[in-house]
C-alpha atoms as a PDB file:
ATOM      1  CA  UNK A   1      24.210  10.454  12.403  1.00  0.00           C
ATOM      2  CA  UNK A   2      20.927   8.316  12.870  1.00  0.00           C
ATOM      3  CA  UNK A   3      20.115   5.105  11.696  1.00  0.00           C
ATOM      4  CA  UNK A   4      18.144   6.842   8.993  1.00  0.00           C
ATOM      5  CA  UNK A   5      20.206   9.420   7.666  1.00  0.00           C
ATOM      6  CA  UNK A   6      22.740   6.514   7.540  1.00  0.00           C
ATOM      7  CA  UNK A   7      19.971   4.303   5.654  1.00  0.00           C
ATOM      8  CA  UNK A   8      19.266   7.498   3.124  1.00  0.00           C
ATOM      9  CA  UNK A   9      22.652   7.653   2.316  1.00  0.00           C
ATOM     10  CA  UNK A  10      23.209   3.289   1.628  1.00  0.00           C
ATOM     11  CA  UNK A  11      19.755   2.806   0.039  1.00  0.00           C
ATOM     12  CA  UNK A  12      19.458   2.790  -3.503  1.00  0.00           C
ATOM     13  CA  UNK A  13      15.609   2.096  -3.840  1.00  0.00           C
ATOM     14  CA  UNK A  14      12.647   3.950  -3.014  1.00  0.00           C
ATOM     15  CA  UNK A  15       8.949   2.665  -3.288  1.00  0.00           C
ATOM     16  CA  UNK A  16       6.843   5.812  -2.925  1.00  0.00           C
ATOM     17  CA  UNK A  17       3.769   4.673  -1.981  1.00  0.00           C
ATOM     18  CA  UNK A  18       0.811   7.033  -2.997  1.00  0.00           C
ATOM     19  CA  UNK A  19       2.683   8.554  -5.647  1.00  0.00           C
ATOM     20  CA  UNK A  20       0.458  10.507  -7.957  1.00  0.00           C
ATOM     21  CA  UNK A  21       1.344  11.461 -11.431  1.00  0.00           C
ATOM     22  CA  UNK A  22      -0.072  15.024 -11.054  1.00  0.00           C
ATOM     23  CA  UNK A  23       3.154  17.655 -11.263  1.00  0.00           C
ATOM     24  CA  UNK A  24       1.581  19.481  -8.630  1.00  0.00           C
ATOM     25  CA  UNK A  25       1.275  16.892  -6.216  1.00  0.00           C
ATOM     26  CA  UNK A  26       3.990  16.915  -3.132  1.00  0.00           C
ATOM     27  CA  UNK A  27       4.422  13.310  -3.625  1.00  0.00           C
ATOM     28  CA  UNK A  28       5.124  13.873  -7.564  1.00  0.00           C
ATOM     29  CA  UNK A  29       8.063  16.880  -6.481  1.00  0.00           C
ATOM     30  CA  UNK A  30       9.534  14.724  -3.855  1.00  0.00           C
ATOM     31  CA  UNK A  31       9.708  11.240  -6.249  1.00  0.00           C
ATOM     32  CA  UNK A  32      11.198  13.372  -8.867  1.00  0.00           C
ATOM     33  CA  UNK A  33      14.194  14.827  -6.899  1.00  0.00           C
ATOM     34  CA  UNK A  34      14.905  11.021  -5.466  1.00  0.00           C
ATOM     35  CA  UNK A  35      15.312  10.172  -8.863  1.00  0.00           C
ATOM     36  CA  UNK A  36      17.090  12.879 -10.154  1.00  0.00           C
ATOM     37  CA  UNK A  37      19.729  12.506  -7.393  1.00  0.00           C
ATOM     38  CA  UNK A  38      20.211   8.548  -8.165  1.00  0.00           C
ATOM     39  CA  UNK A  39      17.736   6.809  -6.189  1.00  0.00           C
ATOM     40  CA  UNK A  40      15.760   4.138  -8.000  1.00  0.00           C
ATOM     41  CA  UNK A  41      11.837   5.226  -7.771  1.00  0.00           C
ATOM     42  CA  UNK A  42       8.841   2.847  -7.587  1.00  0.00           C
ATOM     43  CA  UNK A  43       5.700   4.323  -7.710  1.00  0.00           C
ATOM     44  CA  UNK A  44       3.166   2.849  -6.046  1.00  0.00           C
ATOM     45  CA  UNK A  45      -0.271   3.480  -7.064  1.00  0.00           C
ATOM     46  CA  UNK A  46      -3.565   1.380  -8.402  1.00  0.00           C
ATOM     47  CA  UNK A  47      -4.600   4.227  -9.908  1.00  0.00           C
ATOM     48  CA  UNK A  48      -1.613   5.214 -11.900  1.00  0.00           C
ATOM     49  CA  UNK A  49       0.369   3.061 -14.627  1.00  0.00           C
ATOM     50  CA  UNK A  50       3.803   4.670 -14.315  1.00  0.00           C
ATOM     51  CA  UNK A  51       4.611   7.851 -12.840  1.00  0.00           C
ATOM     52  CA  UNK A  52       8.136   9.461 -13.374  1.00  0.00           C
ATOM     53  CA  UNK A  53       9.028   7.085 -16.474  1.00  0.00           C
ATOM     54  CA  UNK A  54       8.903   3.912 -13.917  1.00  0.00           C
ATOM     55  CA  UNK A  55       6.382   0.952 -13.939  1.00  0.00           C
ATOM     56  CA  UNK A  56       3.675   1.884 -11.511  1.00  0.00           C
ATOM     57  CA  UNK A  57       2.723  -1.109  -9.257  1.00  0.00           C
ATOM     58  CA  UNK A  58      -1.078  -1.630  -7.234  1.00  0.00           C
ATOM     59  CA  UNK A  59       0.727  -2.364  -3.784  1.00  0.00           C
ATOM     60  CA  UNK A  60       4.127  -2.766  -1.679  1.00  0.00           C
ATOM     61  CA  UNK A  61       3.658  -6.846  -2.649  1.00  0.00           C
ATOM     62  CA  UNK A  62       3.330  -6.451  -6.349  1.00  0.00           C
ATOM     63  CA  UNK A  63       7.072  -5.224  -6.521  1.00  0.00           C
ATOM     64  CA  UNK A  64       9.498  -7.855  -7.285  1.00  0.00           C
ATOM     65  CA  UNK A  65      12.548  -7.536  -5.631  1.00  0.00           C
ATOM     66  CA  UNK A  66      13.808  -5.512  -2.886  1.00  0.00           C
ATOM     67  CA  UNK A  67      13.007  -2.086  -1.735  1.00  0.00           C
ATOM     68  CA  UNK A  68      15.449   0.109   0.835  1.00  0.00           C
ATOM     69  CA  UNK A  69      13.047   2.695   1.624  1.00  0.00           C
ATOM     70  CA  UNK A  70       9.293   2.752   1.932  1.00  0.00           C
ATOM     71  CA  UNK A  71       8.157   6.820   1.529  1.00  0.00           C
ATOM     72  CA  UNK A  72       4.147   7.097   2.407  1.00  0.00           C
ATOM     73  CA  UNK A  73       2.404   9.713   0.978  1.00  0.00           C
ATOM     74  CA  UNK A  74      -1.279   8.201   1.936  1.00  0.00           C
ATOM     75  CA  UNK A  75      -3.285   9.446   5.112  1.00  0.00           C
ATOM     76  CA  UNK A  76      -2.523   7.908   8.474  1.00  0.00           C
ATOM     77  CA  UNK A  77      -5.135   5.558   8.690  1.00  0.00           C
ATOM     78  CA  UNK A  78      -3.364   3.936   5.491  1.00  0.00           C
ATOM     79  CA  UNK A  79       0.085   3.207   7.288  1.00  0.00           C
ATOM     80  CA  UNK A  80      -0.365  -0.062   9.185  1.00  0.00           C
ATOM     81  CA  UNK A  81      -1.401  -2.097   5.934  1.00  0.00           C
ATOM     82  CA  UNK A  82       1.300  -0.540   4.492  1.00  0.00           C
ATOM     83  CA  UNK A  83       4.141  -1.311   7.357  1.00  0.00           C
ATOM     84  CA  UNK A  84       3.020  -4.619   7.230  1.00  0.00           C
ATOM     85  CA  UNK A  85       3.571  -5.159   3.711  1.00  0.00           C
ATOM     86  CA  UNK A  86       7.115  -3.185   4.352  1.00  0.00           C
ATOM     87  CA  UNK A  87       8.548  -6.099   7.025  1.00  0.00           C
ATOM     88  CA  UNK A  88       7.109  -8.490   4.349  1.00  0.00           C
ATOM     89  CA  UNK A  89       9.281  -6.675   2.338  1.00  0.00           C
ATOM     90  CA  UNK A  90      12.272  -6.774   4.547  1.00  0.00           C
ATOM     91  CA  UNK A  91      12.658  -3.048   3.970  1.00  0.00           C
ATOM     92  CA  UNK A  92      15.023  -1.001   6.001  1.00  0.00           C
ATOM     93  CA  UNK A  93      13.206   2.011   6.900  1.00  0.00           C
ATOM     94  CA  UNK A  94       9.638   3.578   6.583  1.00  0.00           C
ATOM     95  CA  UNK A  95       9.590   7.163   5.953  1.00  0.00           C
ATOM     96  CA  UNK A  96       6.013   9.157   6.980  1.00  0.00           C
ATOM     97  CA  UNK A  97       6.086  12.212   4.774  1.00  0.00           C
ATOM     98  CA  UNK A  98       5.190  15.430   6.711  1.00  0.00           C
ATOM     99  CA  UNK A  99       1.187  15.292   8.252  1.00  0.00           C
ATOM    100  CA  UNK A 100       1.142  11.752   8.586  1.00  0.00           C
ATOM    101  CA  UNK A 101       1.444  10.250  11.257  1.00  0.00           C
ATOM    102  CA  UNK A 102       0.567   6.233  13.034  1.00  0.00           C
ATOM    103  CA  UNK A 103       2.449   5.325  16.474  1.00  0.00           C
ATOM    104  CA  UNK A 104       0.944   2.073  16.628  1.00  0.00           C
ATOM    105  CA  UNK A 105       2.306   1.126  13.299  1.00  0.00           C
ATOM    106  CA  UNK A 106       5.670   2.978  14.007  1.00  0.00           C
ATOM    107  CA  UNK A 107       6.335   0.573  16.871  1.00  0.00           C
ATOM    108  CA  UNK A 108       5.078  -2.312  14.719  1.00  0.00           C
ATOM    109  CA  UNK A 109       7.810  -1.343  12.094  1.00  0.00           C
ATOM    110  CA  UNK A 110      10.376  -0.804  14.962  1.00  0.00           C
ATOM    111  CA  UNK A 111       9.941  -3.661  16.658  1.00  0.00           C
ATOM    112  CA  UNK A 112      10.432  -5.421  13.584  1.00  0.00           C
ATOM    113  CA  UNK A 113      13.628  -4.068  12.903  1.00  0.00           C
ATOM    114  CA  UNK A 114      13.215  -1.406  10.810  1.00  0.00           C
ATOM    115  CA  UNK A 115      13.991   2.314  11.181  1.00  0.00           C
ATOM    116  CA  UNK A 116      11.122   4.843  10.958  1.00  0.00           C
ATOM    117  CA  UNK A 117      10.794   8.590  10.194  1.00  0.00           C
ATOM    118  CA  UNK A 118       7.553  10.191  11.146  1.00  0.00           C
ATOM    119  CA  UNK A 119       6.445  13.716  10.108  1.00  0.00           C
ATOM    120  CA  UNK A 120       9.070  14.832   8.435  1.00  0.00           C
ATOM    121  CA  UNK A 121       9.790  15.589   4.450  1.00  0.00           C
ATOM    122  CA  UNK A 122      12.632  13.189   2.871  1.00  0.00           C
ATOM    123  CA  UNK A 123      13.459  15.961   0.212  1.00  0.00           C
ATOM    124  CA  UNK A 124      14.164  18.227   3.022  1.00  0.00           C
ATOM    125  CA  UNK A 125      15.927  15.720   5.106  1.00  0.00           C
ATOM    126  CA  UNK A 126      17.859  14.541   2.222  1.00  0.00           C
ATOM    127  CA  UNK A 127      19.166  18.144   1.209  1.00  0.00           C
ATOM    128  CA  UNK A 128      19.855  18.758   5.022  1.00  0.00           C
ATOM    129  CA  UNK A 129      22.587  16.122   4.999  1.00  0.00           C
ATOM    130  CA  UNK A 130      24.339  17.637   2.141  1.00  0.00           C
END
């Protein structure tokens, strides 16, 4: 098992960061199965107010408390500001939802200690591991 298929299955909170609160959005499915299968969603958003029933907050540093999991749905060029508010975060893992994609800030988050998924589609991953 990796270190983030081990993380998935710990974590209990989820910022989702560029979630939209258009149904037909990918970032809209995905937050919605998180919830539904117990994860604690926070949307993250300056356009939106709440998404999914949950508070909607302008940026990773506007949420109090922890988060487990950061999920991206912005476009690569997006991703370092948004590792770096991650570590300040202490999260444990950034997840790059499928299509985007930032090496530099990969090895940023990695070399801060936590785990990172690039490319790939945490619904999918999620339902892989059964």
């Amino acid at each position: 098992m990796t270190r983030a298929e081990e993380i998935l299955r710990v974590a209990r909170t989820v910022a989702v960061v560029g979630l939209s609160s258009k149904r037909f959005r990918p970032s809209y499915g995905v937050a919605e199965y998180l919830k539904m299968v117990g994860y604690r969603i926070i949307p993250i958003n300056p356009c939106e107010t709440e998404v999914l029933g949950e508070k909607c907050y302008p940026d990773l540093d506007a949420v109090p408390g922890a988060v487990d999991i950061v999920d991206i749905f912005r476009r690569s060029e997006f991703v370092p500001e948004i590792v770096e508010a991650a570590i300040r975060k202490r999260a444990m893992l950034i997840w790059m939802q499928e299509g985007v994609i930032h090496e530099a800030a990969a090895r940023r988050a990695e070399t801060a200690g936590l785990a990172v998924v690039m490319d790939r589609c945490i619904l999918k991953e999620h339902r892989a591991m059964g």
